[in-house]
C-alpha atoms as a PDB file:
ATOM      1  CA  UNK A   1      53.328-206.951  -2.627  1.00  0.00           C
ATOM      2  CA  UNK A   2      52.154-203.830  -3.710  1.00  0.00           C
ATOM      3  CA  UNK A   3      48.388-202.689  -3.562  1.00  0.00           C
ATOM      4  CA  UNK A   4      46.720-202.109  -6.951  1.00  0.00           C
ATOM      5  CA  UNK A   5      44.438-199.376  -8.211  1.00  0.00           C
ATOM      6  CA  UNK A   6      41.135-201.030  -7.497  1.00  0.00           C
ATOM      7  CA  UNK A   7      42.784-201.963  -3.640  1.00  0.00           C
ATOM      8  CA  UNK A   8      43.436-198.692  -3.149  1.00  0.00           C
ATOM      9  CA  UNK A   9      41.489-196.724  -0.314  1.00  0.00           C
ATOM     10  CA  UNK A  10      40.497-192.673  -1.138  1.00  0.00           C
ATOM     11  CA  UNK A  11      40.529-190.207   1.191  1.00  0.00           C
ATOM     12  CA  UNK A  12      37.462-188.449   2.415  1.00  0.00           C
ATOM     13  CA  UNK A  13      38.516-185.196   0.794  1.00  0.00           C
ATOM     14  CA  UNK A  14      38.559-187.472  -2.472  1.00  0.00           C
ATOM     15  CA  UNK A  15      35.443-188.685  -2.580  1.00  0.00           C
ATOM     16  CA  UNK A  16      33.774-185.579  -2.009  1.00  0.00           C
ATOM     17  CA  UNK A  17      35.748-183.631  -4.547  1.00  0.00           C
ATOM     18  CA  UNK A  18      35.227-186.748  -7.014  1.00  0.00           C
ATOM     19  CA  UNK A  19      31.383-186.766  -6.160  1.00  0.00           C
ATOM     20  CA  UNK A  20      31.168-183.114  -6.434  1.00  0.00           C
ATOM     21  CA  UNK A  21      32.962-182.980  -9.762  1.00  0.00           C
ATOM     22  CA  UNK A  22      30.088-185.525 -11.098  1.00  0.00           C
ATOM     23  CA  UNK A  23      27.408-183.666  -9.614  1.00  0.00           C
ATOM     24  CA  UNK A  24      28.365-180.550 -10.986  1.00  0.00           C
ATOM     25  CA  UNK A  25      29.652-181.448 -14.484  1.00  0.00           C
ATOM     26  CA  UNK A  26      26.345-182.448 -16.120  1.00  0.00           C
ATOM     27  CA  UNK A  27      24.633-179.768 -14.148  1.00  0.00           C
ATOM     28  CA  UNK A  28      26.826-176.848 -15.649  1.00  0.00           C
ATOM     29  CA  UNK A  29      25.502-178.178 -19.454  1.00  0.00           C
ATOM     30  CA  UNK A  30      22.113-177.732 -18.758  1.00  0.00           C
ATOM     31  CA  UNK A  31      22.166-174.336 -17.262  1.00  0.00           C
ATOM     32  CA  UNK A  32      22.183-172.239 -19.682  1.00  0.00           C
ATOM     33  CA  UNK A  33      19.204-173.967 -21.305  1.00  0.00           C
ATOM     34  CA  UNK A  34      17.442-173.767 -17.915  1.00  0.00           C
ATOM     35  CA  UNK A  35      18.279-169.837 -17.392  1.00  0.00           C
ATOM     36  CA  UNK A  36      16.924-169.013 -20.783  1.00  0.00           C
ATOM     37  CA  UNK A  37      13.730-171.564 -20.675  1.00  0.00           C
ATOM     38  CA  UNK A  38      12.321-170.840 -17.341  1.00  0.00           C
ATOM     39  CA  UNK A  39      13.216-167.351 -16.601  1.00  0.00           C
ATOM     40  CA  UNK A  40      16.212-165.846 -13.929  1.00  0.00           C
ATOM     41  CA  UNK A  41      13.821-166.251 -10.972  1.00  0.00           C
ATOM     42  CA  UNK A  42      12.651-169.830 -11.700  1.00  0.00           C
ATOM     43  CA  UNK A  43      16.135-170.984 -12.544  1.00  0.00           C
ATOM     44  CA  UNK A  44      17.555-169.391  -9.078  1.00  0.00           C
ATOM     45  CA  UNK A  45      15.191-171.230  -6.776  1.00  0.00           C
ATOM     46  CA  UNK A  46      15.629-174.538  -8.598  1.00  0.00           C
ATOM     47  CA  UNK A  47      19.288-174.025  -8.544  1.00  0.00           C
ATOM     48  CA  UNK A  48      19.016-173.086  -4.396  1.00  0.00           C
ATOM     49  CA  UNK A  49      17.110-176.528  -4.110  1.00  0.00           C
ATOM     50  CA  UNK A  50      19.392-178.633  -6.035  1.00  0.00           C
ATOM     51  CA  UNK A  51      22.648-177.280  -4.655  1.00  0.00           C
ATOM     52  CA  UNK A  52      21.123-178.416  -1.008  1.00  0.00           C
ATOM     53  CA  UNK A  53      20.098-181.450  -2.312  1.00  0.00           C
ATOM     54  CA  UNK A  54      23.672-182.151  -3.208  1.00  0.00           C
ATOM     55  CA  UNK A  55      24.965-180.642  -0.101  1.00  0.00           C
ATOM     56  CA  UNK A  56      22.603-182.674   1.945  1.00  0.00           C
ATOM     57  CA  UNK A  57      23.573-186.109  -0.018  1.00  0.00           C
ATOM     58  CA  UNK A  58      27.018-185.672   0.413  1.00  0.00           C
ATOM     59  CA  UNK A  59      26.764-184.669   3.519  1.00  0.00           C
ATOM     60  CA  UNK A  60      24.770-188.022   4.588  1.00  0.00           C
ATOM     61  CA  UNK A  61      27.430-190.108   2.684  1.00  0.00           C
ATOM     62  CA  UNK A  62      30.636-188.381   4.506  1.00  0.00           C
ATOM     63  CA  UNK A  63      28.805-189.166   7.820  1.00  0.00           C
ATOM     64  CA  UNK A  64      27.879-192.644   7.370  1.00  0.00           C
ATOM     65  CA  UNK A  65      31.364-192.884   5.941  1.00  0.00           C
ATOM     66  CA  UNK A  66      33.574-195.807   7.571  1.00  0.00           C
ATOM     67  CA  UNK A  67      37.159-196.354   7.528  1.00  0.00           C
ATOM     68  CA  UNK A  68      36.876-199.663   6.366  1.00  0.00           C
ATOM     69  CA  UNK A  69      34.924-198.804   3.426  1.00  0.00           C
ATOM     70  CA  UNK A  70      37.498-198.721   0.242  1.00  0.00           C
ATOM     71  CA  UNK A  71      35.114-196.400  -2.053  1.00  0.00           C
ATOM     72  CA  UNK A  72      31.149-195.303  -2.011  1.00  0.00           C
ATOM     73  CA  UNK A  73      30.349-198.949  -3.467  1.00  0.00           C
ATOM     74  CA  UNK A  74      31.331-200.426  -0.437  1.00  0.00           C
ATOM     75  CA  UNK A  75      29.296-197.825   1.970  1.00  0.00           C
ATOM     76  CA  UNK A  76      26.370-198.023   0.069  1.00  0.00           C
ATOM     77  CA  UNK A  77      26.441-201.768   0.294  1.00  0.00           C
ATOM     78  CA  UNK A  78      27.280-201.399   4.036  1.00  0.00           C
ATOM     79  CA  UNK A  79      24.171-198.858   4.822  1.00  0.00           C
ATOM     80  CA  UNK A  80      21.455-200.624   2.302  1.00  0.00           C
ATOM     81  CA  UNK A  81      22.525-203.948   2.036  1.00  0.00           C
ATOM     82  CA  UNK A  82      23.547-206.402  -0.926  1.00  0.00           C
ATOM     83  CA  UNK A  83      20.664-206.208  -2.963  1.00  0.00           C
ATOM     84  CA  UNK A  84      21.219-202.255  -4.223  1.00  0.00           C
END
């Protein structure tokens, strides 16, 4: 039989792009409000620190990654257990 959508395993180029694509799309609404409220300076160093923030978090995930792992549900159960 055929696998279906939810069986289906993504690549680790896929997750990252799909991760980076959330990270970034509600992040590129709020910048221009953030540019214009706190000033070019302010806004650069914030943007610095949340861009390695997101590099750093995806970069932990893509380590930990496993092959076994179907999506980032299933690693994030893996690494922190059930309960999260």
């Amino acid at each position: 039989m055929g696998e279906t959508n939810s069986e289906r395993i993504n690549s680790s180029t896929t997750t990252v792009l799909a991760m980076f694509n959330s990270m970034v799309g509600g992040a590129m609404l709020t910048m221009p409000i953030l540019f214009r409220s706190a000033g070019m300076v302010t806004s650069t160093i914030i943007l610095i620190i949340s861009g390695l923030i997101s590099f750093v978090t995806c970069r932990i995930y893509v380590v930990h990654m496993s092959d076994e792992d179907k999506d980032v549900e299933w690693t994030i159960r893996r690494i922190l257990g059930g309960k999260w």
